[in-house]
C-alpha atoms as a PDB file:
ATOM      1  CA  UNK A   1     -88.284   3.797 -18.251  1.00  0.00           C
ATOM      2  CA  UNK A   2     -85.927   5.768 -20.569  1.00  0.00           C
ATOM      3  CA  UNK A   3     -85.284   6.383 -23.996  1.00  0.00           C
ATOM      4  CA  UNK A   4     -81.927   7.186 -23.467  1.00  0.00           C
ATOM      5  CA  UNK A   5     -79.604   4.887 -25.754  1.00  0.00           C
ATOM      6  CA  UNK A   6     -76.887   3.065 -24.137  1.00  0.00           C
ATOM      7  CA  UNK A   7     -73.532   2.320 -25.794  1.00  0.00           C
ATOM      8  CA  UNK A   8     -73.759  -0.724 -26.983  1.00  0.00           C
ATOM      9  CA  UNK A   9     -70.227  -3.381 -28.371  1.00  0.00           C
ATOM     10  CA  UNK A  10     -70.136  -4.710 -31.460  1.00  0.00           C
ATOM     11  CA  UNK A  11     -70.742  -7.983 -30.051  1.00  0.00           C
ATOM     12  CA  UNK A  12     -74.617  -6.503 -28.407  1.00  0.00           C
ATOM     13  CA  UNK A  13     -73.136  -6.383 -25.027  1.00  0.00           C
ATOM     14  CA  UNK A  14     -74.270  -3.358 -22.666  1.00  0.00           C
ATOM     15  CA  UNK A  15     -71.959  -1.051 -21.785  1.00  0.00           C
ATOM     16  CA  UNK A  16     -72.440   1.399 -18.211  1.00  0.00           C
ATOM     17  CA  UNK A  17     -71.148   4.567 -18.081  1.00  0.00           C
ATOM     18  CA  UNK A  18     -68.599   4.288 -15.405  1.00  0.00           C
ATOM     19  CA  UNK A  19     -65.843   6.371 -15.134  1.00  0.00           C
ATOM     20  CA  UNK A  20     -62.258   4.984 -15.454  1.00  0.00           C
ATOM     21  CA  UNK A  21     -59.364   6.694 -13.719  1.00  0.00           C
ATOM     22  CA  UNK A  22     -55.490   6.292 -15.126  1.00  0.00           C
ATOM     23  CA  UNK A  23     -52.023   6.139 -13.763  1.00  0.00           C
ATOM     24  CA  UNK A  24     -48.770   6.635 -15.352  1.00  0.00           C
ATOM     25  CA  UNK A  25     -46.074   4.526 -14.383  1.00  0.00           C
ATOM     26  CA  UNK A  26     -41.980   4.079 -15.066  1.00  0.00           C
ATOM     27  CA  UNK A  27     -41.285   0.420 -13.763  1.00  0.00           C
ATOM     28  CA  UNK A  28     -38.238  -1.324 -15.901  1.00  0.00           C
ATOM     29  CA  UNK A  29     -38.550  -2.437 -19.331  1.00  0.00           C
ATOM     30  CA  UNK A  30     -37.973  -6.037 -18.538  1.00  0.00           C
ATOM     31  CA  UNK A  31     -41.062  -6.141 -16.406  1.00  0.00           C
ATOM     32  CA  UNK A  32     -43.832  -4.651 -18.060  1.00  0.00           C
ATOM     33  CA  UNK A  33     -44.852  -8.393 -19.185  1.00  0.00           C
ATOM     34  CA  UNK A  34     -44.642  -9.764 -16.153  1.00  0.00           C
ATOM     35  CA  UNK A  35     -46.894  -6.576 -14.446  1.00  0.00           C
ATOM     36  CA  UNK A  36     -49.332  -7.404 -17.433  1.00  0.00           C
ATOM     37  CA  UNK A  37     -49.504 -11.044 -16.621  1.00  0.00           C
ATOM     38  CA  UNK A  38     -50.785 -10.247 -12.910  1.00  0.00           C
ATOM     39  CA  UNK A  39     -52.805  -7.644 -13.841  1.00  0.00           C
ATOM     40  CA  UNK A  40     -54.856  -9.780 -16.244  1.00  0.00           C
ATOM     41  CA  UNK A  41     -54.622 -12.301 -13.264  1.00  0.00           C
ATOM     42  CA  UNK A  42     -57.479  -9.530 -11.300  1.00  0.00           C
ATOM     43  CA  UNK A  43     -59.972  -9.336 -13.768  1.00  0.00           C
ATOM     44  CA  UNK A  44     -61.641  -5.842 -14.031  1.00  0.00           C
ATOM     45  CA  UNK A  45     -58.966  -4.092 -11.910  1.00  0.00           C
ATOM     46  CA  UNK A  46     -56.745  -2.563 -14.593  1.00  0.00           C
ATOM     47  CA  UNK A  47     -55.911  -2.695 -18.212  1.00  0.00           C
ATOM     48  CA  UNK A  48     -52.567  -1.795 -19.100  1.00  0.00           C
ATOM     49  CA  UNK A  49     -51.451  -0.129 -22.364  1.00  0.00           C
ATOM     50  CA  UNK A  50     -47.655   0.075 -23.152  1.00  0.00           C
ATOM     51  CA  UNK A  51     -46.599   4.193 -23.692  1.00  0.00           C
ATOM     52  CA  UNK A  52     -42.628   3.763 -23.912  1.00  0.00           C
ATOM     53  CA  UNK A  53     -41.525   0.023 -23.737  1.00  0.00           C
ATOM     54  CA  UNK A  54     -37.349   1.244 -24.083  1.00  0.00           C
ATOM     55  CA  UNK A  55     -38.546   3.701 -20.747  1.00  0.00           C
ATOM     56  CA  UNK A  56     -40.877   1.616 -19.047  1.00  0.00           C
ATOM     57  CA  UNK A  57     -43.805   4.171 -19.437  1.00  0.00           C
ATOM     58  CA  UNK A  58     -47.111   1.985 -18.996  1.00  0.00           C
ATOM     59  CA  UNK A  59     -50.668   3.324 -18.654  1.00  0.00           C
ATOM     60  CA  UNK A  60     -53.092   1.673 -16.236  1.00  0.00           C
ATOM     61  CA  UNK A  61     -57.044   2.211 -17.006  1.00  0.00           C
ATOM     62  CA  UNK A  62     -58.765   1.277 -13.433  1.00  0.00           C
ATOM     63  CA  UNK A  63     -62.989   1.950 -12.179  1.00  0.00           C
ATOM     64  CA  UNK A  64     -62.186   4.588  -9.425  1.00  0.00           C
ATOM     65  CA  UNK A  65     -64.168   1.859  -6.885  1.00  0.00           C
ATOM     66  CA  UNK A  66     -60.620  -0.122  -7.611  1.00  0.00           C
ATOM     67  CA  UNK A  67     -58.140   2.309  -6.825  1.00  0.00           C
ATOM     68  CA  UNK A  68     -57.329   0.890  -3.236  1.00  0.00           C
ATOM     69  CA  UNK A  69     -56.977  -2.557  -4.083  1.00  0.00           C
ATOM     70  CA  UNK A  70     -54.694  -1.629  -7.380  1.00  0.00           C
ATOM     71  CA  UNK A  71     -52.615   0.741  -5.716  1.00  0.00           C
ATOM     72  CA  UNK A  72     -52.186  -2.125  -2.372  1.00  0.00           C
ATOM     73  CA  UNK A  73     -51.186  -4.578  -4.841  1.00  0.00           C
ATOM     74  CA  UNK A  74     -48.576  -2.264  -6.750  1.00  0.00           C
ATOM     75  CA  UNK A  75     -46.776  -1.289  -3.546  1.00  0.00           C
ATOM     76  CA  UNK A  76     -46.715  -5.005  -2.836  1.00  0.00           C
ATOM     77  CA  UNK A  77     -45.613  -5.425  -6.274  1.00  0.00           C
ATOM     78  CA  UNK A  78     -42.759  -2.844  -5.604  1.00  0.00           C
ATOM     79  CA  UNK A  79     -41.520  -4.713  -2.630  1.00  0.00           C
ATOM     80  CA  UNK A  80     -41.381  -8.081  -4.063  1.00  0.00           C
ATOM     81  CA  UNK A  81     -41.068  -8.257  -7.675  1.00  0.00           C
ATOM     82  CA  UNK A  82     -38.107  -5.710  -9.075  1.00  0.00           C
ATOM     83  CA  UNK A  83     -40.726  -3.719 -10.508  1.00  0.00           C
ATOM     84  CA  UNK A  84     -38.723  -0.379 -10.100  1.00  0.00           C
ATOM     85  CA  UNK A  85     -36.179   0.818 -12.327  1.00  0.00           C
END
């Protein structure tokens, strides 16, 4: 076994090291609610952070094993919810 210290929260939960990939995205202003409302719908796909809310610049945070699924459900996203600007 190893002595190697993990990170650990402040609330004693482990944390792994995985390694997050990001993607910066213009969508219009009005929608960056309602793209944070489904994301938060698939938990542990992506975490979105607002950059610009008057551009529309958001920030997803995504595990590289989720890439597919995120970017399947943004393109369905694009096609059926007015995400673009």
């Amino acid at each position: 076994m190893s002595d190697e210290k993990k990170p650990v929260t402040s609330s004693g939960i482990m944390i792994k090291n995985k390694k997050c990939s990001q993607l910066i995205l213009r969508i219009a202003p009005n929608r960056i609610h309602f793209l944070k409302f489904i994301l938060e719908g698939y938990d542990g796909l992506a975490v979105l952070s607002t950059i610009d809310s008057a551009k529309g610049i958001v920030l997803l945070r995504y595990p590289q094993e989720m890439e597919h699924d995120l970017v399947c459900l943004l393109e369905d996203l694009l096609q059926t919810s007015n995400l673009k600007q």
